[in-house]
Protein backbone atom coordinates (compact mmCIF):
# COMPACT_ATOMS: atom_id res chain seq x y z
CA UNK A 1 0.00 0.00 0.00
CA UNK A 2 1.37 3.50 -1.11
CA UNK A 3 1.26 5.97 1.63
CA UNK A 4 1.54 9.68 1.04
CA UNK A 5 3.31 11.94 2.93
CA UNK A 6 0.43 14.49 3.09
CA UNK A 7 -1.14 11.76 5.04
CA UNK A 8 0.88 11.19 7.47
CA UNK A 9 2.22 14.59 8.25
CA UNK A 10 -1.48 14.72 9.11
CA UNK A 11 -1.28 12.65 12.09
CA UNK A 12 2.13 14.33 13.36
CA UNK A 13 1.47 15.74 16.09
CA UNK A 14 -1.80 14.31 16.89
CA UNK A 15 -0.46 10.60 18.54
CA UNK A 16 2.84 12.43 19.20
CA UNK A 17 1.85 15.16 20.84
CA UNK A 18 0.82 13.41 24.15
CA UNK A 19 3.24 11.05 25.83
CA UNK A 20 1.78 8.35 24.38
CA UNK A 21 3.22 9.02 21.41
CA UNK A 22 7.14 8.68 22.21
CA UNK A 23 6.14 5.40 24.35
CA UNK A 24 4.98 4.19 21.02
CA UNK A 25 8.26 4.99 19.14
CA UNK A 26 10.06 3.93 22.20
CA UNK A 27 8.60 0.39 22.56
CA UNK A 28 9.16 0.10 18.57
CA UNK A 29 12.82 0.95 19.09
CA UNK A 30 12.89 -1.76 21.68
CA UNK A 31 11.04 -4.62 19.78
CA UNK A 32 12.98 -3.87 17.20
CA UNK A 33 16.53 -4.24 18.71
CA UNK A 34 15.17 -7.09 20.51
CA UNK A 35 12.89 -9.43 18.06
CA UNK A 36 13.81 -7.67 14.32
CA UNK A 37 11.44 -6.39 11.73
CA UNK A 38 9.07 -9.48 12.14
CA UNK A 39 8.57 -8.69 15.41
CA UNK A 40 5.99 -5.78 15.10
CA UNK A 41 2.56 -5.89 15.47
CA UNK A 42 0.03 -3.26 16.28
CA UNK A 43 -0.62 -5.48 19.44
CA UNK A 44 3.03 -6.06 20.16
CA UNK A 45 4.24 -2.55 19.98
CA UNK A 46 1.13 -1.10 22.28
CA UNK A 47 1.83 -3.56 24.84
CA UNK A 48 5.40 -2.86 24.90
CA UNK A 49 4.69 0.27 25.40
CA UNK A 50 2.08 -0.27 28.12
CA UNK A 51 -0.91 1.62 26.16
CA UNK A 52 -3.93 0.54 24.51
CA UNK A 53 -4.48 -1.81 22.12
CA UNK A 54 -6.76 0.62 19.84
CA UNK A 55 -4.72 3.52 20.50
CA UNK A 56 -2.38 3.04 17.34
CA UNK A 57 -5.13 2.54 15.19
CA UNK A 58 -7.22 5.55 16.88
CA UNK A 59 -4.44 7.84 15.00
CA UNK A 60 -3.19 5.58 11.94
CA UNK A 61 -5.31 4.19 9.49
CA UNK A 62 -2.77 1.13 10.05
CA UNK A 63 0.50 -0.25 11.07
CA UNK A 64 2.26 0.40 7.72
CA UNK A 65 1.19 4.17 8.59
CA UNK A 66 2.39 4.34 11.91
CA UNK A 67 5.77 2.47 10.84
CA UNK A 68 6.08 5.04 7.82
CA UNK A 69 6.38 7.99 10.67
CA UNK A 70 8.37 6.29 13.14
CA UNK A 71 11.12 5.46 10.23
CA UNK A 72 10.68 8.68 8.85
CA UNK A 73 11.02 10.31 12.32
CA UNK A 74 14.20 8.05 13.50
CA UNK A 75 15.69 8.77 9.96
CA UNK A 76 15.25 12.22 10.41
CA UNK A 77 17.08 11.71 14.05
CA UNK A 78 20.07 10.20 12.42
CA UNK A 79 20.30 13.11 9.69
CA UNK A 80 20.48 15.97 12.16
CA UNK A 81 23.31 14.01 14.19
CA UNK A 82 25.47 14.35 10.96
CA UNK A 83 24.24 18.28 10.77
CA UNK A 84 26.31 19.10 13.58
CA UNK A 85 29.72 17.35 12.59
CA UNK A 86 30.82 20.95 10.26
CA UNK A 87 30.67 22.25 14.35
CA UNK A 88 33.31 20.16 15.05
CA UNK A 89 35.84 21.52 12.77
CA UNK A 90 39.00 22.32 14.57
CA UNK A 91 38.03 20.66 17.85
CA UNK A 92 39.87 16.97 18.31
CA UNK A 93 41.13 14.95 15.65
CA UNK A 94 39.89 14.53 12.29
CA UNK A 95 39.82 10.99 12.93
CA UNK A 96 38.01 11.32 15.80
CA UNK A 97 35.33 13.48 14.54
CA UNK A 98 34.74 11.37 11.29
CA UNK A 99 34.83 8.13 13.64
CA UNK A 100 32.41 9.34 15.94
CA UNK A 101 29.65 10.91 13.28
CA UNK A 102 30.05 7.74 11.50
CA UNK A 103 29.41 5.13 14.88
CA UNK A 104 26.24 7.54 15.58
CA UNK A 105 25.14 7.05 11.80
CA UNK A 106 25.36 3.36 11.88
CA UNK A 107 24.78 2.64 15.47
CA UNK A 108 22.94 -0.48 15.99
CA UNK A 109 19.95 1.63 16.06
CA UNK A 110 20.30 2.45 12.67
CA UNK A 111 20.89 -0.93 11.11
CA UNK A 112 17.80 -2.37 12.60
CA UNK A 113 16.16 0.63 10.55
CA UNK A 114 17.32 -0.21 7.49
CA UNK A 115 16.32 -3.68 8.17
CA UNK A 116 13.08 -2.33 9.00
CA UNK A 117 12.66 -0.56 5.46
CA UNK A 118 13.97 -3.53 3.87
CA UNK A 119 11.73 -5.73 5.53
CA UNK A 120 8.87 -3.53 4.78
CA UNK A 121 8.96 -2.36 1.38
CA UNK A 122 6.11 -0.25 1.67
CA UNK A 123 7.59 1.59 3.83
CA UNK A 124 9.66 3.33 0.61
CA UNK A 125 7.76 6.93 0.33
CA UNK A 126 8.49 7.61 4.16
CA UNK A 127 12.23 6.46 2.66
CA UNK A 128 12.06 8.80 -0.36
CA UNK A 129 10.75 11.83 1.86
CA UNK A 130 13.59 11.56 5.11
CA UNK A 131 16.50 10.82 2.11
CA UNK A 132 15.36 13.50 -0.36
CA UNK A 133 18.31 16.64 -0.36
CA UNK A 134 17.47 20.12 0.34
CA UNK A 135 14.89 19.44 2.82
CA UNK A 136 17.54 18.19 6.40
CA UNK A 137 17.32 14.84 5.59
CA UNK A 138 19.47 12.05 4.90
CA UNK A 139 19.89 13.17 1.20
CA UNK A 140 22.04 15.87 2.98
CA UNK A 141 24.41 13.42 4.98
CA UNK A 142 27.21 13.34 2.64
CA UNK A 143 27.43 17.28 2.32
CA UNK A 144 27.80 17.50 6.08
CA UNK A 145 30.68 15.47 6.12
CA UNK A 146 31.94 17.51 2.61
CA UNK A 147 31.50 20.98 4.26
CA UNK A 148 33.10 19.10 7.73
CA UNK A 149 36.48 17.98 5.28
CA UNK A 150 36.16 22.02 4.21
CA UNK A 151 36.14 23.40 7.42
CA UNK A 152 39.44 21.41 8.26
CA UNK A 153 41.06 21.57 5.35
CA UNK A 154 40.78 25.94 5.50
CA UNK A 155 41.77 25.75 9.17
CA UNK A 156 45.06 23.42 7.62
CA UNK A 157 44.41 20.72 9.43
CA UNK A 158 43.86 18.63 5.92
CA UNK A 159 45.75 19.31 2.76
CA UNK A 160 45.00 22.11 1.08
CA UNK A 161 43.91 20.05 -2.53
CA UNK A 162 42.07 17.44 -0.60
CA UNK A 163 39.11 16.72 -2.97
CA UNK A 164 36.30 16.92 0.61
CA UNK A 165 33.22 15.80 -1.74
CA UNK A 166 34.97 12.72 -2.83
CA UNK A 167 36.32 11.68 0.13
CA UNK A 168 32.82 12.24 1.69
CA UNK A 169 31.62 9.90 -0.29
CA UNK A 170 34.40 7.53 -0.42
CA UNK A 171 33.80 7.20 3.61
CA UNK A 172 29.93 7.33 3.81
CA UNK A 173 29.91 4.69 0.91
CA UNK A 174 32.63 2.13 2.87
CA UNK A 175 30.68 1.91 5.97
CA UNK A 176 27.31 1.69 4.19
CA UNK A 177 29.04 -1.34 2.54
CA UNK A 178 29.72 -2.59 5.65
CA UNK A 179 26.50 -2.58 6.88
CA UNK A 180 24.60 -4.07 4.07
CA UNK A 181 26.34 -6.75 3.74
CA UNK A 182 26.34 -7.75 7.37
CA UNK A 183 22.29 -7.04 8.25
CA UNK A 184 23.10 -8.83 11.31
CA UNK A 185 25.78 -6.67 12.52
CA UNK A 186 29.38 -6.67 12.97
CA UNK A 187 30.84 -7.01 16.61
CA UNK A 188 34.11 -5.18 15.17
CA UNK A 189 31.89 -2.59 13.15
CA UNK A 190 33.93 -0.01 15.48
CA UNK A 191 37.18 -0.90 15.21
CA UNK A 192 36.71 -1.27 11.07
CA UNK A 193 34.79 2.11 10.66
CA UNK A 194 38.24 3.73 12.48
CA UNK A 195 40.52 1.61 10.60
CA UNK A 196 38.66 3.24 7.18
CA UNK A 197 38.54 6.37 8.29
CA UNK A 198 42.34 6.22 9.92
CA UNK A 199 43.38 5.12 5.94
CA UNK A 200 41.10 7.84 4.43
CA UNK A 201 42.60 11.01 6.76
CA UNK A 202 46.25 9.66 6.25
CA UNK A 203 46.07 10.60 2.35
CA UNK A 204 44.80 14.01 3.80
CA UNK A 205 47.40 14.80 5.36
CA UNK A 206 48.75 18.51 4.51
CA UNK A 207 52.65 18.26 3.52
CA UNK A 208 55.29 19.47 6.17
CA UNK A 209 56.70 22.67 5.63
C-alpha cells in the first residue's frame, strides 16, 4: 500500500503530541533491537509500550502508517546528528570526529532501521521523503561530512587540494558497505569504521613545511 506523505504529516502531532506518542516509538525501538522487523505488530508494539491496544489505530489508518512515521522520524534523528559534525571543525582529531559521526550514523539503532525498510517495502515513500536533499534529511548526509572535510582543510588541518566531496563519499559509501552486507551486525563494526577512516585522513594529510 502506497502511503503519502500528506497523510501522514497529518497525524504528526496528533499521537505524538501526548506522551503516548514517544512510548509508542520507544517500545518500537525496543522490539525492534530485541525481536527484528518481524517482530511488530500493532498489538506487540502497544503492549510494549504499556498503552492501549486501539490507541495506534485511533491515529493511523494502520501499522504500515504508523511504521512510515516512526522510520521517517528516527531517519530524520540520524540526519540531524550528521548536521552538527561541520561544528566540530577544529576541535579533536579529524579521525576522531569522522569516527564518531560515523558510529552515531550506523549505530545499531540504525541498522535495525534499514532492516526495517527492507523488511517492509512499503515503507519506501516515508524512505524517499527523510532521504530527499534540500529538505535536512538524509539526502544531505554526505554534504555534512563535505563541508566538515572544508572546514578542516581551511583551518590546515587537511591538505590544502584534498578533494572533501569525494572523500565524503568515499567514507559514507565504505561503511554503508559494511553494513549491508552484514544485516546482522558486525561485533568489530567499530574498530573497522576507524581503521577506514584512519586510511582515508592519512592521504589528507597537509605536507610538512
Amino acid at each position: 500500500m502506497q502511503i503519502a506523505i500528506e497523510e501522514i504529516q497529518h497525524f504528526l502531532g496528533v499521537v505524538f503530541a501526548g506522551p503516548g506518542g514517544a512510548q509508542l516509538f520507544e517500545a518500537t525501538d525496543r522490539l525492534l533491537a530485541r525481536d527484528g522487523p518481524a517482530g511488530l505488530s500493532t498489538r506487540a508494539i502497544t503492549s510494549e509500550a504499556g498503552v492501549a491496544n486501539g490507541m495506534l489505530h485511533r491515529h493511523f489508518a494502520d501499522l504500515d502508517a504508523f511504521l512510515a512515521e516512526f522510520a521517517a522520524n528516527r531517519l530524520q534523528a540520524i540526519a540531524d546528528s550528521a548536521a552538527a559534525l561541520p561544528a566540530r571543525a577544529g576541535h579533536g582529531t579529524v579521525t576522531g570526529n569522522l569516527a564518531g559521526a560515523l558510529l552515531t550514523l550506523f549505530s545499531s539503532n540504525a541498522l535495525a532501521l534499514m532492516n526495517l525498510v527492507a523488511a517492509r517495502p512499503q515503507l519506501g515513500p516515508a524512505l524517499e521523503h527523510a532521504t530527499t536533499g534540500g529538505r535536512g534529511g538524509l539526502g544531505d548526509v554526505e554534504e555534512h561530512f563535505a563541508a566538515y572535510l572544508d572546514a578542516e582543510k581551511k583551518l590546515g588541518r587537511i591538505a590544502p587540494d584534498t578533494d572533501t566531496k569525494t572523500h565524503a563519499f568515499t567514507l559514507l559509501g565504505s561503511v554503508h558497505h559494511l553494513a549491508i552486507t552484514n544485516p546482522a551486525g558486525l561485533p568489530d563494526l567499530p574498530d573497522r569504521i576507524r581503521r577506514i577512516v584512519t586510511a582515508l585522513v592519512a592521504g589528507m594529510q597537509p605536507n610538512p613545511a
